[in-house]
C-alpha atoms as a PDB file:
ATOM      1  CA  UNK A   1      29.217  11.065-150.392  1.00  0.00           C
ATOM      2  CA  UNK A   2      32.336  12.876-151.627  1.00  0.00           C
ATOM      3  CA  UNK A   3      30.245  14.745-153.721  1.00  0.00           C
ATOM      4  CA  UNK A   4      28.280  16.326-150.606  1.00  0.00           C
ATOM      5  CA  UNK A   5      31.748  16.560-148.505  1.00  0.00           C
ATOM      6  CA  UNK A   6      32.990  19.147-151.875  1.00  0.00           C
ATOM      7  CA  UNK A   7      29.545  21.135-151.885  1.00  0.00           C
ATOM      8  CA  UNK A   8      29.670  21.696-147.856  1.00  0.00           C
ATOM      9  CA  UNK A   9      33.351  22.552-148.046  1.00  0.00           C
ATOM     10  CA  UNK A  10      32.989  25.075-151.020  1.00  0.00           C
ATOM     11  CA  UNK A  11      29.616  26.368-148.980  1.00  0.00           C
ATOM     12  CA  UNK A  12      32.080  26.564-145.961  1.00  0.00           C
ATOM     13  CA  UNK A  13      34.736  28.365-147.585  1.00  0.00           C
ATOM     14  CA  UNK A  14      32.184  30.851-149.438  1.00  0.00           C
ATOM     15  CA  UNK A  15      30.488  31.841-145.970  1.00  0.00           C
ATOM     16  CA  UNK A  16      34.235  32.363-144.708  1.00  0.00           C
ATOM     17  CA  UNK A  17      35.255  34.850-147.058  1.00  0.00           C
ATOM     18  CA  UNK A  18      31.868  36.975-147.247  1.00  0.00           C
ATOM     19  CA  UNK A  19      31.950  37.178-143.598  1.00  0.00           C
ATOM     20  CA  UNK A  20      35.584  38.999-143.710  1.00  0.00           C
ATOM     21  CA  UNK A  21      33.549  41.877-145.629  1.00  0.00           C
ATOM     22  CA  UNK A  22      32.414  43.413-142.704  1.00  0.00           C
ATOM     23  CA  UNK A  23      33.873  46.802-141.617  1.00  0.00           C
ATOM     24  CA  UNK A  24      35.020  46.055-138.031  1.00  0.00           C
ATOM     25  CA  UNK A  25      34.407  42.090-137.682  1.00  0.00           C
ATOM     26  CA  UNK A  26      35.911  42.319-133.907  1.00  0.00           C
ATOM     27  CA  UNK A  27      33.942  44.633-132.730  1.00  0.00           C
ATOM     28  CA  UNK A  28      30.363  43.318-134.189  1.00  0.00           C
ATOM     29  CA  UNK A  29      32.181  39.699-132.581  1.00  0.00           C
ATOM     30  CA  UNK A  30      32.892  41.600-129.387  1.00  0.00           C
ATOM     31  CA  UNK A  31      29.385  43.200-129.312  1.00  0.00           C
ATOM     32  CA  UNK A  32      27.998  39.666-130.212  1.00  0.00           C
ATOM     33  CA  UNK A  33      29.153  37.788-127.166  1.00  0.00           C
ATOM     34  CA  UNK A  34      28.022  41.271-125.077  1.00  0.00           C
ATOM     35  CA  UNK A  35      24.931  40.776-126.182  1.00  0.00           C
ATOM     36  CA  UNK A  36      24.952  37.051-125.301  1.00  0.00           C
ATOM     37  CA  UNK A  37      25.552  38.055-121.733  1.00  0.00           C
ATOM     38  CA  UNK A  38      29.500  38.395-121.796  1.00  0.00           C
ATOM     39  CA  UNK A  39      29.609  42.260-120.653  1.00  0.00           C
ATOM     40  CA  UNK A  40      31.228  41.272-117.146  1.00  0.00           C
ATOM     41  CA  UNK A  41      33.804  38.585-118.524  1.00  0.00           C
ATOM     42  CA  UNK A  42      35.150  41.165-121.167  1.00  0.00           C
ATOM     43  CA  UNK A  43      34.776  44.067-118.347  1.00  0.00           C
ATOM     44  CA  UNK A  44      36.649  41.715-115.421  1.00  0.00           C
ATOM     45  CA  UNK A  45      39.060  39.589-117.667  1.00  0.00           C
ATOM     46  CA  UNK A  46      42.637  40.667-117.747  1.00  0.00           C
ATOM     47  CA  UNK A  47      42.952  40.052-121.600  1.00  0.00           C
ATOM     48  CA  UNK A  48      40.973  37.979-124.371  1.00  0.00           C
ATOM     49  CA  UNK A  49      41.632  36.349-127.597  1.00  0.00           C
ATOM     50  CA  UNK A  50      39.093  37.136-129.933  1.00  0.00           C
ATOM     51  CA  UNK A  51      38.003  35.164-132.755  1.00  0.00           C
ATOM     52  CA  UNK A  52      35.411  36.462-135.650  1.00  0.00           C
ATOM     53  CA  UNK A  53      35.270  33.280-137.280  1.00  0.00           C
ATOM     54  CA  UNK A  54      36.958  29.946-137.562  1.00  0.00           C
ATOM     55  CA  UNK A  55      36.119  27.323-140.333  1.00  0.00           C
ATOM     56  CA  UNK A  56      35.756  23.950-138.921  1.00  0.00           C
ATOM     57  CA  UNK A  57      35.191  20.587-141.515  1.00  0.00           C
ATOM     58  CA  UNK A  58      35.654  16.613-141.462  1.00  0.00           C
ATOM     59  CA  UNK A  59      35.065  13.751-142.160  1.00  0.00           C
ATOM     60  CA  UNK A  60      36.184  10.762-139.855  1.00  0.00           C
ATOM     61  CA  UNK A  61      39.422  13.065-139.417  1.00  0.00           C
ATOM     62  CA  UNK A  62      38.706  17.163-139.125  1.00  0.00           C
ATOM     63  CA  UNK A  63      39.664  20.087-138.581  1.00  0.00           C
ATOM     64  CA  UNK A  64      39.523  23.810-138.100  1.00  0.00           C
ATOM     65  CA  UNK A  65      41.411  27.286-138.454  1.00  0.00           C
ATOM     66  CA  UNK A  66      40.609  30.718-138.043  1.00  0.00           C
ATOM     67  CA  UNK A  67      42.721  34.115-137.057  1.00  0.00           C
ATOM     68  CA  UNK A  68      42.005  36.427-134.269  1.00  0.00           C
ATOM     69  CA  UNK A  69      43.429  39.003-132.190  1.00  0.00           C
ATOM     70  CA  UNK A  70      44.826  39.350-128.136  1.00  0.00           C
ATOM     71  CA  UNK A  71      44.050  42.112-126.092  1.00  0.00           C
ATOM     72  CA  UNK A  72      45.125  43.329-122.933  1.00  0.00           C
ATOM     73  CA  UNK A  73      43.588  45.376-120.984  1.00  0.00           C
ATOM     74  CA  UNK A  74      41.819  46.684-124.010  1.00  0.00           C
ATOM     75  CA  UNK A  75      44.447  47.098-126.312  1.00  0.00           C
ATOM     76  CA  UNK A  76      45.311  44.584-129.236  1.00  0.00           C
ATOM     77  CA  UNK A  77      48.615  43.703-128.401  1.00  0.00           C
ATOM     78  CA  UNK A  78      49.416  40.648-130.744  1.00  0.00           C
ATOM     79  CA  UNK A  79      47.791  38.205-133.362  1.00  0.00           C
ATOM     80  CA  UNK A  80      46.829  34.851-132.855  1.00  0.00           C
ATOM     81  CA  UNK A  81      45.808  31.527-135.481  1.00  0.00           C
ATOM     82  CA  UNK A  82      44.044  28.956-133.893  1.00  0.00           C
ATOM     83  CA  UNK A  83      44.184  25.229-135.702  1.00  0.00           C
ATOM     84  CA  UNK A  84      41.864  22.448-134.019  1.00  0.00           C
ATOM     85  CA  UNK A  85      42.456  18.652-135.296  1.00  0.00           C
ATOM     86  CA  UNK A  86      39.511  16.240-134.528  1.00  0.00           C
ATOM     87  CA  UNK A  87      39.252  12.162-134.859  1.00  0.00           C
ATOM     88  CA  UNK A  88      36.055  10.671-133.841  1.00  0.00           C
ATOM     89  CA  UNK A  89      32.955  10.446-136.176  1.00  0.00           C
ATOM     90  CA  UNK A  90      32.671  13.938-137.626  1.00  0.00           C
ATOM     91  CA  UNK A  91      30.925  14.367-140.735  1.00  0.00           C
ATOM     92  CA  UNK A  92      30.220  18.283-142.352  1.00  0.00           C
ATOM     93  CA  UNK A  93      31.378  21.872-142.069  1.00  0.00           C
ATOM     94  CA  UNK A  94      30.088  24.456-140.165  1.00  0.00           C
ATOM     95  CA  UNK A  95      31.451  28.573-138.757  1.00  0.00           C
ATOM     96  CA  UNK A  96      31.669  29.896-134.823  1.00  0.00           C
ATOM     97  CA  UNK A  97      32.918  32.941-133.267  1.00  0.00           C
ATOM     98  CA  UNK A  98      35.719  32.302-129.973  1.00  0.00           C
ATOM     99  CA  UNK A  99      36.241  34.426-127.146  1.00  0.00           C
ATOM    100  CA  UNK A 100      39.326  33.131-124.774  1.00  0.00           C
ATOM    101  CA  UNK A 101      39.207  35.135-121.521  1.00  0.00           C
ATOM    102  CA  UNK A 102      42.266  35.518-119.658  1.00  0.00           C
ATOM    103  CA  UNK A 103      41.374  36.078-115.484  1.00  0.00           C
ATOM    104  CA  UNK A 104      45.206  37.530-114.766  1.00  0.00           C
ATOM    105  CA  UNK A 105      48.450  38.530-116.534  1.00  0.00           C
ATOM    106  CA  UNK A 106      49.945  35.182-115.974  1.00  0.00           C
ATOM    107  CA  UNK A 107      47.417  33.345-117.945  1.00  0.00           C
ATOM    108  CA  UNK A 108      48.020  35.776-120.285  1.00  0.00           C
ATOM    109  CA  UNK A 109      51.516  35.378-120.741  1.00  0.00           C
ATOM    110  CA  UNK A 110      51.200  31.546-120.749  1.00  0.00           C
ATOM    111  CA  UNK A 111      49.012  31.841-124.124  1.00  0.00           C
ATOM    112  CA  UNK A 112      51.299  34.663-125.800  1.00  0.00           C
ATOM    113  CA  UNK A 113      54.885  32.447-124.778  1.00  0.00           C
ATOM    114  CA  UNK A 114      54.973  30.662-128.259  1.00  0.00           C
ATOM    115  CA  UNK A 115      52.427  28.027-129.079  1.00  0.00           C
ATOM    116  CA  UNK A 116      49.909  27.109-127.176  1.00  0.00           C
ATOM    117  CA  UNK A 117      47.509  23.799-126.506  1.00  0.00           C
ATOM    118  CA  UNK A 118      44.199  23.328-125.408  1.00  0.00           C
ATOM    119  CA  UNK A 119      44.186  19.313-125.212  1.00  0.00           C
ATOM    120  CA  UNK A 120      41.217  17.099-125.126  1.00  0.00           C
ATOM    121  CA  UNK A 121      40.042  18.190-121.520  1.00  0.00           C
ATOM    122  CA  UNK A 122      39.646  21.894-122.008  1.00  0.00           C
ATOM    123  CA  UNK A 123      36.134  23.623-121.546  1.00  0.00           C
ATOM    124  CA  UNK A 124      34.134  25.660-123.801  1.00  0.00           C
ATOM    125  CA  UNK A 125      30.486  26.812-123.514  1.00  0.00           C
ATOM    126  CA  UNK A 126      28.583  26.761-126.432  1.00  0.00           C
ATOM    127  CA  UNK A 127      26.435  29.779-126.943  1.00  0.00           C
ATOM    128  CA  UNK A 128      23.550  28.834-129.328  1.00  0.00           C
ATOM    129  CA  UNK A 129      20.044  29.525-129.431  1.00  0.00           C
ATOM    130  CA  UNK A 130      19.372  25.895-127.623  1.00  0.00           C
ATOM    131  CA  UNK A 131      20.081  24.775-124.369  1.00  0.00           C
ATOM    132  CA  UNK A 132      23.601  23.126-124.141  1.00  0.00           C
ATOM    133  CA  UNK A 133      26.048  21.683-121.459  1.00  0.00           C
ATOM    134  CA  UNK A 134      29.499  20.613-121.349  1.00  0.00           C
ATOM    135  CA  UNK A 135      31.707  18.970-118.936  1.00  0.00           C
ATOM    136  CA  UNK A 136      35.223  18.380-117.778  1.00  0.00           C
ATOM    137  CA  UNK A 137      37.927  17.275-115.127  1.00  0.00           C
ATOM    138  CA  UNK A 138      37.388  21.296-113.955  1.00  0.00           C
ATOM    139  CA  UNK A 139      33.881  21.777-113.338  1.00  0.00           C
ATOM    140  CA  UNK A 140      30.842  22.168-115.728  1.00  0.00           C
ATOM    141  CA  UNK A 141      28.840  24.963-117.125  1.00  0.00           C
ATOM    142  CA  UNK A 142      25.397  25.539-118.672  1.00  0.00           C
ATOM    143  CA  UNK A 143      23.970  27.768-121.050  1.00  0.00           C
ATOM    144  CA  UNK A 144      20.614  28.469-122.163  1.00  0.00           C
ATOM    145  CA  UNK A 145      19.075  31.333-124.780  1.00  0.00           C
ATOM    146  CA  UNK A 146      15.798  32.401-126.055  1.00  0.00           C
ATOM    147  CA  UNK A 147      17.357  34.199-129.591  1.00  0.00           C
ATOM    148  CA  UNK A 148      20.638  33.530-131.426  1.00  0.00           C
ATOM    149  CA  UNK A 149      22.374  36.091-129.648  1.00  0.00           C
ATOM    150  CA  UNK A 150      20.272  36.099-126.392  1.00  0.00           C
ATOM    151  CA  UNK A 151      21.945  33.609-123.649  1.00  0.00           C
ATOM    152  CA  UNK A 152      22.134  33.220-119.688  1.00  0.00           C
ATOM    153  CA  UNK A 153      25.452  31.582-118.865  1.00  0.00           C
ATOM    154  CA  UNK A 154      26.038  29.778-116.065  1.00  0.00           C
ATOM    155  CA  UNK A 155      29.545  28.373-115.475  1.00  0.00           C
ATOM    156  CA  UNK A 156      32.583  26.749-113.588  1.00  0.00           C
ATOM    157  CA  UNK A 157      34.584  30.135-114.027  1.00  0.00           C
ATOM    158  CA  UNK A 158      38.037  30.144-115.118  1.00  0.00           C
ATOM    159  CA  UNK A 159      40.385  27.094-115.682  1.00  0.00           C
ATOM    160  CA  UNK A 160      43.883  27.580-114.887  1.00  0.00           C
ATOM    161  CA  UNK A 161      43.163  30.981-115.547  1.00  0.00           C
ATOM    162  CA  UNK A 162      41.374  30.917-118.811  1.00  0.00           C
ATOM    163  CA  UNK A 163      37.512  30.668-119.717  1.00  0.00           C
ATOM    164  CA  UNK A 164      36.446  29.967-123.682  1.00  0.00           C
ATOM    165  CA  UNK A 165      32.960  30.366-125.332  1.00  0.00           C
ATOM    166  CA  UNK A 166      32.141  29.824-129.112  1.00  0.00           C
ATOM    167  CA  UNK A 167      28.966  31.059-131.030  1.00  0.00           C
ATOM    168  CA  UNK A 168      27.693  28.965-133.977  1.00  0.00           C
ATOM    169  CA  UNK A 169      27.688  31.178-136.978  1.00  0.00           C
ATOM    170  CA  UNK A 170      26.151  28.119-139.275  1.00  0.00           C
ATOM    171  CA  UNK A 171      26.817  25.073-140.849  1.00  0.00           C
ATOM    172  CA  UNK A 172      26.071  21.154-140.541  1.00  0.00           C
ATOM    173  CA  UNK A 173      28.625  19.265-138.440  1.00  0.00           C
ATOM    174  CA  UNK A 174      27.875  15.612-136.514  1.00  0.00           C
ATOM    175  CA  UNK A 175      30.746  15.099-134.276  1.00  0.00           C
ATOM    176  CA  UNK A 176      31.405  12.588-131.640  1.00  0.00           C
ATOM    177  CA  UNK A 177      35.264  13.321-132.090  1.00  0.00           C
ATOM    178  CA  UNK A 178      38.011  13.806-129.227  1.00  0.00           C
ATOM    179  CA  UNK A 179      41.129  16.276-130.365  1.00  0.00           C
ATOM    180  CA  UNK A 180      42.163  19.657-128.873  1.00  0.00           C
ATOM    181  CA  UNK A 181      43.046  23.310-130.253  1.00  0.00           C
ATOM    182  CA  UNK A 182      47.016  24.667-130.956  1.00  0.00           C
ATOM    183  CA  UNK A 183      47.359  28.443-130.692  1.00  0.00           C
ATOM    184  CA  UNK A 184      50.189  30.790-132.078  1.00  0.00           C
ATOM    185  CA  UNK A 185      50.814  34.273-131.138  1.00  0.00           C
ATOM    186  CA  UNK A 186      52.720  37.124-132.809  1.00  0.00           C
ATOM    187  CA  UNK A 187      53.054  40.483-131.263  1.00  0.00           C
ATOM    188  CA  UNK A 188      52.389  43.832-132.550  1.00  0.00           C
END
């Protein structure tokens, strides 16, 4: 068992690092989520957090990490880390891509104020090249794609001003885990 925890977290780490090779990782993630059907979000949004790719691993206790970048209005204003902690049955390792949308400048100043939580409760639609659904206190939301990159989304919208998506890069993970996401922010 430990010996198959070491081989998915050195697989994990290797498909981290030869993913940073890219020339312009935001923009092939930006043009990734477009093509999943995001074009309006990132056209009507106020601001976004962008994430190419966070690492995400556990076993009985997890976790996840990964760097991105805030823009507003267009322009990259600041950079952001995201950390995730996870307890709950969680075996394996596995990649995604995360958008956070911002719907007005308040939201956006309420994730660039210092840190910032997602707890337990917060939505995110999975993007994937299966049918999904997730739901919370807020409302629900739906997606469903014929191709990796290829989804209609169907959602609740914004809550308390902020609407998240992830795309599955690869990777193995069983989770039935509860835990929540802590964002920091550093301007430009």
């Amino acid at each position: 068992m430990k010996l198959m925890l070491k081989a998915l977290t050195v697989g994990l780490l290797m498909f981290l690092f030869c993913s940073s090779v890219y020339a312009d990782e935001y923009a092939d993630t930006k043009k990734m989520f477009v093509d999943a059907g995001l074009a309006n979000m990132f056209d009507s949004a106020y601001g976004y957090a962008l994430f190419p790719t966070i690492g995400k691993a556990g076993f009985l206790v997890g976790g996840a990490y990964g760097e991105g970048r805030v823009f507003e209005q267009g322009k990259h204003i600041g950079n952001t880390k995201m950390m995730q902690a996870t307890v709950g049955f969680q075996l394996g390792a596995s990649g995604f891509s995360q958008v956070v949308f911002f719907q007005d400048k308040r939201a956006l100043t309420e994730f660039t104020n210092g840190n910032f939580e997602f707890g337990a409760e917060a939505q995110a639609t999975a993007i994937t090249a299966a049918a999904s659904a997730s739901a919370n206190t807020a409302g629900s939301s739906a997606t469903a794609s014929g191709g990796k990159n290829n989804a209609a989304t169907t959602g609740g919208g914004y809550n308390k001003g902020m609407s998240t998506f992830t795309i599955t890069k690869g990777g193995l993970m069983y989770e039935v885990s509860v835990g929540g996401q802590k964002f920091s922010f550093t301007k430009l």
